[in-house]
Protein backbone atom coordinates (compact mmCIF):
# COMPACT_ATOMS: atom_id res chain seq x y z
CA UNK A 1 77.35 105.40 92.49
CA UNK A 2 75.47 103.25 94.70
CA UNK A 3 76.13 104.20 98.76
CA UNK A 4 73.98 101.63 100.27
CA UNK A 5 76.97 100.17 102.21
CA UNK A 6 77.17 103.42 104.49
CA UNK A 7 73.41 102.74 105.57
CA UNK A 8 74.16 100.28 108.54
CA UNK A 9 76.55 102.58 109.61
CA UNK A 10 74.36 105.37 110.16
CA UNK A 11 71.22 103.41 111.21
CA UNK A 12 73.79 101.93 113.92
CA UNK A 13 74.96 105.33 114.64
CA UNK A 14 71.42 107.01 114.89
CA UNK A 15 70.07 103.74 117.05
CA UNK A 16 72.89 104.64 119.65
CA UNK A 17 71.60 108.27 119.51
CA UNK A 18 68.39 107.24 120.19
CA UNK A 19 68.98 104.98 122.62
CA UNK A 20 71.06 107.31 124.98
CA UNK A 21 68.45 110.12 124.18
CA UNK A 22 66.12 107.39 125.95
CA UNK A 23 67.74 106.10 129.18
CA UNK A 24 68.89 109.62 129.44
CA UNK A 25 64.75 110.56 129.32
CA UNK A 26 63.34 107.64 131.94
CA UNK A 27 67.11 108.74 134.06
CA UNK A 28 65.54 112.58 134.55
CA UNK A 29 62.03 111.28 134.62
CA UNK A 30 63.04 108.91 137.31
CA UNK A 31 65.06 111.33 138.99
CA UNK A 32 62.24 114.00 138.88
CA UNK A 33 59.52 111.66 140.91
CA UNK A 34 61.48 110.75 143.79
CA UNK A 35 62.55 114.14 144.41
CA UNK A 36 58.79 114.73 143.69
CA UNK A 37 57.86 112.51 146.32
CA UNK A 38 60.70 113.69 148.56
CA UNK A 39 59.40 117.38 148.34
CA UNK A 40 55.81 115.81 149.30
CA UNK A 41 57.03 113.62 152.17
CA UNK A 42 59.16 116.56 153.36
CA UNK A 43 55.89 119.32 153.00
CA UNK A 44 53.72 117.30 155.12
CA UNK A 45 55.76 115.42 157.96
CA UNK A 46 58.85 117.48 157.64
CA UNK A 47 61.51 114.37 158.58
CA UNK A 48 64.81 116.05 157.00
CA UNK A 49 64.48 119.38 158.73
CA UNK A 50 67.30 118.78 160.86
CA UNK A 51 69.77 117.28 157.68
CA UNK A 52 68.64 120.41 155.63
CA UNK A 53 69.21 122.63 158.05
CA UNK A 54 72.96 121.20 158.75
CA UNK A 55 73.78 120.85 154.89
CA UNK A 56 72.22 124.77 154.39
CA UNK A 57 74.62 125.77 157.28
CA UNK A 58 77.71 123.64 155.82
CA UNK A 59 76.80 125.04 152.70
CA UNK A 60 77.07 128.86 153.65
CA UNK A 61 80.27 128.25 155.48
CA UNK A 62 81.93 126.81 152.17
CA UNK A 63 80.39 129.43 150.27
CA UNK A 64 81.82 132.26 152.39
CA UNK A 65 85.63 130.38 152.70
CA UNK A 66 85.59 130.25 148.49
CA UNK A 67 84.31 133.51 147.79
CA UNK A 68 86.11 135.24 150.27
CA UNK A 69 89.63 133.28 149.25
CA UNK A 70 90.92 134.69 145.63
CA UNK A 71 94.08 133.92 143.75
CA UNK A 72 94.49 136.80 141.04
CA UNK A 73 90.67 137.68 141.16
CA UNK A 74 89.41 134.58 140.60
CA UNK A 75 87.19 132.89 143.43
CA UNK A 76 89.14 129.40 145.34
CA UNK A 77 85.29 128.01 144.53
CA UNK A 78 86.11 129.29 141.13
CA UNK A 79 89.20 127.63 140.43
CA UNK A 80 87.89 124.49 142.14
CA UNK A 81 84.63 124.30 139.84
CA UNK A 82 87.34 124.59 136.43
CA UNK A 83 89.06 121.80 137.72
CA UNK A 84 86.71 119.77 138.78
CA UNK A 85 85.12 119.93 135.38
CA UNK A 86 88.44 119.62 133.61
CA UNK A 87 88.90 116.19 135.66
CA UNK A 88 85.34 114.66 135.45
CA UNK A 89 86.17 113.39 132.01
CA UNK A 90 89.43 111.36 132.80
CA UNK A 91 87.26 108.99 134.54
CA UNK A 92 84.59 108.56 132.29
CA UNK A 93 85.09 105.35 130.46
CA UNK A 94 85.48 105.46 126.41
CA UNK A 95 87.75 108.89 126.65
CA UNK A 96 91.27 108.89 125.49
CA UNK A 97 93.23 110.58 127.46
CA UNK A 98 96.40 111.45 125.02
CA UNK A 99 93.46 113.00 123.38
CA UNK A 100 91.64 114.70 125.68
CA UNK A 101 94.53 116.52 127.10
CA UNK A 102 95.86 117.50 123.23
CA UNK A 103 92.72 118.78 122.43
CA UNK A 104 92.24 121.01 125.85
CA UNK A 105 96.16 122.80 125.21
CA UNK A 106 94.66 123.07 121.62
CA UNK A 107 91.43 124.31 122.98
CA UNK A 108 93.30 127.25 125.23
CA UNK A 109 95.42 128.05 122.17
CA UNK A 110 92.08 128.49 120.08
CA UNK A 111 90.75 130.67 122.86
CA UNK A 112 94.21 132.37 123.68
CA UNK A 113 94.21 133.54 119.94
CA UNK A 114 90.38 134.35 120.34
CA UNK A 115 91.61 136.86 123.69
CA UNK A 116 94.73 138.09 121.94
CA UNK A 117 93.54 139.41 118.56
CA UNK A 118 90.11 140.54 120.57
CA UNK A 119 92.20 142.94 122.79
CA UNK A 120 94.53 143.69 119.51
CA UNK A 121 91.58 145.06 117.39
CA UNK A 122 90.44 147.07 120.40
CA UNK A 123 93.93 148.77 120.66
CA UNK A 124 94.81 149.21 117.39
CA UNK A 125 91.61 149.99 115.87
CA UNK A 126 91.45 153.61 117.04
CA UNK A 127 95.40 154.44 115.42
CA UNK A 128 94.57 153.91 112.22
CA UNK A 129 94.25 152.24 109.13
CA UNK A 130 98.00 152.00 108.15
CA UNK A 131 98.73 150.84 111.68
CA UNK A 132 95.74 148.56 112.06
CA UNK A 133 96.60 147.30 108.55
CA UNK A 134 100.44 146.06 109.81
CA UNK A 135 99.90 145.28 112.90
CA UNK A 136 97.14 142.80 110.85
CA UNK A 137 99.61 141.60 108.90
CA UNK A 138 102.76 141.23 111.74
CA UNK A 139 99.86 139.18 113.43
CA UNK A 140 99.49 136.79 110.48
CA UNK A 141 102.87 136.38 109.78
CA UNK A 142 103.78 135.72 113.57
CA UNK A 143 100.55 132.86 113.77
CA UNK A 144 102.28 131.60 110.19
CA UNK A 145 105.77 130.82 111.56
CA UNK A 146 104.44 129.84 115.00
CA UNK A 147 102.31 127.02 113.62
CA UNK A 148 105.29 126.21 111.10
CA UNK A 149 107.92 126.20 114.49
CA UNK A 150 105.00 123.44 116.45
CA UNK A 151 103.86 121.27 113.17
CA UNK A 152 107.55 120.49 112.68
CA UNK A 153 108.89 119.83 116.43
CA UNK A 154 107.40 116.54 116.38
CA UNK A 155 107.67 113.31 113.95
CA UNK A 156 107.60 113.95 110.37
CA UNK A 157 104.51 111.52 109.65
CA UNK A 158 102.06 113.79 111.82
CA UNK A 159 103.68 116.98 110.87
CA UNK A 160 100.66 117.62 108.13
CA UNK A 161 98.41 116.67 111.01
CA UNK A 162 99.57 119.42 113.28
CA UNK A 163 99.48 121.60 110.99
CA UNK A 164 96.21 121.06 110.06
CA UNK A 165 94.57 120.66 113.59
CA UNK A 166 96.94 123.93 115.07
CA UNK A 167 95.67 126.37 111.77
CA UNK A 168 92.16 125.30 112.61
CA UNK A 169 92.40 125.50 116.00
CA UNK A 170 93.59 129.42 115.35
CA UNK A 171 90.90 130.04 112.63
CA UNK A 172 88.37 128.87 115.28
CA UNK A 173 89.33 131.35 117.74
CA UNK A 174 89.96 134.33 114.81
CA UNK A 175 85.86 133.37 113.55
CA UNK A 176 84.62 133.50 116.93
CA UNK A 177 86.15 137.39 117.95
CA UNK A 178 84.85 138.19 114.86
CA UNK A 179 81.57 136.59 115.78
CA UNK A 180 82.11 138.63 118.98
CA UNK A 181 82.74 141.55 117.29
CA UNK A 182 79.55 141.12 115.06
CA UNK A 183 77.51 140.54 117.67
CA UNK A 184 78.67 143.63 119.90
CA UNK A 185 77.54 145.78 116.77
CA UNK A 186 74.31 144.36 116.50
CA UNK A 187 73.33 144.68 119.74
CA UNK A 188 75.00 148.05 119.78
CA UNK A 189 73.01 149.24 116.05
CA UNK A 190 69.50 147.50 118.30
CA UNK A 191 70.08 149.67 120.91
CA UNK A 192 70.26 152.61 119.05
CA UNK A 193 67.53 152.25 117.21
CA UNK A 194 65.07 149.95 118.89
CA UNK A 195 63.09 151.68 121.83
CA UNK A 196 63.65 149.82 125.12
């Protein structure tokens, strides 16, 4: 079967690609002489002493208020960084937002799962193998009905779709604490046996 018809597709696709990889290049490029020349001019006739000096002081004193300011542990500088981050995309052009925001709650469920069954195999895994064994299964049956409960609370023509993007969005976060859990016993088994 002949495919040529995805070609333009892709070439279009991988000249966009290229393209951004390019302005992106000459952007930092750009970016990296005049600070290059500002670091020069500012080495040898030292004209933004007095700015630097103010933004290094300003700087300090914002440090200090956020890391001395906590709500449940977490730094005010903290919190402020998440959300700034979280926000920068709504005002980037091309993003939809409906989209964005169902694939962030989707997102913290992936990484809520991910947390939950991390700290689950920690507790249980010492009790047991009969007890590790149901609690297993009580977990998989409870993730079963709970993804059956949200792929069915909406309209009946995306109800396959939720269920499809909420069961990967839990197998995500179940792969990655086992890729956690890999990775602890790795470095664990390396630092057993590898001199360091």
């Amino acid at each position: 079967m002949n495919n040529d018809y995805r070609t333009p597709g892709r070439s279009r696709s991988g000249a966009r690609i290229v393209s951004y990889v390019r302005a992106l290049g000459w952007g930092i490029a750009i970016a990296l002489v005049l600070l290059g020349l500002l670091a020069l001019v500012q080495a040898y006739f030292h004209p933004f002493d007095f700015v630097l000096k103010e933004a290094d002081e300003s700087l300090a004193m914002v440090d200090t208020a956020l890391s001395s300011n906590t709500v449940a542990g977490v730094s005010i500088g903290t919190l402020a960084l998440v959300a700034l981050v979280a926000a920068v995309p709504l005002f980037k052009k091309n993003v939809h937002r409906r989209q964005y925001f169902v694939s962030f709650w989707r997102g913290l469920l992936s990484s809520a799962i991910f947390l939950a069954t991390d700290k689950l195999y920690r507790f249980v895994q010492n009790l047991g193998l009969l007890y590790f064994s149901a609690t297993l299964a009580l977990f998989v049956a409870a993730t079963i009905i709970l993804v059956e409960i949200v792929a069915r609370a909406g309209r009946v023509e995306e109800e396959a779709e939720r269920r499809t993007e909420f069961l990967a969005s839990i197998v995500s976060g179940l792969v990655f604490g086992l890729v956690v859990q890999l990775a602890e016993y790795i470095f664990s088994l390396a630092a057993r046996y590898l001199p360091l």
